[in-house]
C-alpha atoms as a PDB file:
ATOM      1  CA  UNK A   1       2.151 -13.837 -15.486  1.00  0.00           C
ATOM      2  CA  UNK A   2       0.240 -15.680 -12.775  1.00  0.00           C
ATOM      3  CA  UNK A   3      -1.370 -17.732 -15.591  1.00  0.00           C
ATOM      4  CA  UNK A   4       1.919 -19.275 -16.436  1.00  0.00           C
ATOM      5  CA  UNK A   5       3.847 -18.986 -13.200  1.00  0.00           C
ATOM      6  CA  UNK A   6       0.970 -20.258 -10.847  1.00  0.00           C
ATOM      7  CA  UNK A   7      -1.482 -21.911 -13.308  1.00  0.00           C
ATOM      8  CA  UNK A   8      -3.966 -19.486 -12.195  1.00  0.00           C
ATOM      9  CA  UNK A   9      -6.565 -17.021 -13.928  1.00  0.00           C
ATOM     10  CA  UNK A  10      -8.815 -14.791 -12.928  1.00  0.00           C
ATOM     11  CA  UNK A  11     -12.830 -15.089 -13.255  1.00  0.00           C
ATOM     12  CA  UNK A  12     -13.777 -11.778 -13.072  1.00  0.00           C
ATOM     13  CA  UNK A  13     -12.515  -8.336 -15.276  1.00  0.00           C
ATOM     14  CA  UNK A  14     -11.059  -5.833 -13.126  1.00  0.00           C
ATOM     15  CA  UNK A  15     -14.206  -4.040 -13.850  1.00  0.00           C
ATOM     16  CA  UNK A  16     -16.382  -6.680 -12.365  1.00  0.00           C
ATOM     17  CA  UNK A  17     -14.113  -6.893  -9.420  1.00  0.00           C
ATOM     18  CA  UNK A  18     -14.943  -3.617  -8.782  1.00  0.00           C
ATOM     19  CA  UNK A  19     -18.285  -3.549  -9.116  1.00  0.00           C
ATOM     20  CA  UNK A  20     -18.937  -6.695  -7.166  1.00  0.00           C
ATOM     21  CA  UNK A  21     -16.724  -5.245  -4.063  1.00  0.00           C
ATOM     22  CA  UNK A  22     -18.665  -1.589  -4.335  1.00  0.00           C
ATOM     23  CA  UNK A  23     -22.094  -4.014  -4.274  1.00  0.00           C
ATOM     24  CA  UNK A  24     -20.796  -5.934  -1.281  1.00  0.00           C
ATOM     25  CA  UNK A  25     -19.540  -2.429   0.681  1.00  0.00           C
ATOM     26  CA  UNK A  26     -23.058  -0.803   0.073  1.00  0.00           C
ATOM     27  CA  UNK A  27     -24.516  -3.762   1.223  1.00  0.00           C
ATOM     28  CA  UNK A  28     -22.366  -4.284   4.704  1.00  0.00           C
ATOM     29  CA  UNK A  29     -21.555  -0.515   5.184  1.00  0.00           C
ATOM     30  CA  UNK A  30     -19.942  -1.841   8.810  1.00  0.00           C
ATOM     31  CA  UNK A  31     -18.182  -4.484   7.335  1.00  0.00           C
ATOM     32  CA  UNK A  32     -18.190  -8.013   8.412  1.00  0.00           C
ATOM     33  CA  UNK A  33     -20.864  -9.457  11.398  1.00  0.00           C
ATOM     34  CA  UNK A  34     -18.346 -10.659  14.067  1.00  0.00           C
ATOM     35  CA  UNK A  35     -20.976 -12.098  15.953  1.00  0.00           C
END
């Protein structure tokens, strides 16, 4: 539906989103630097 209604698609698989945003937790287990 976004593909046709917003002319947008996504790069990634749900399964890579996943696995990219459990990498990116275990590597910043307090989140983001605000500094």
């Amino acid at each position: 539906k976004a593909k046709n209604l917003l002319e947008w698609q996504a790069k990634l698989s749900i399964t890579e989103m996943c696995q990219d945003s459990w990498r990116w937790q275990s590597m910043n287990p307090n989140g983001y630097n605000l500094a």
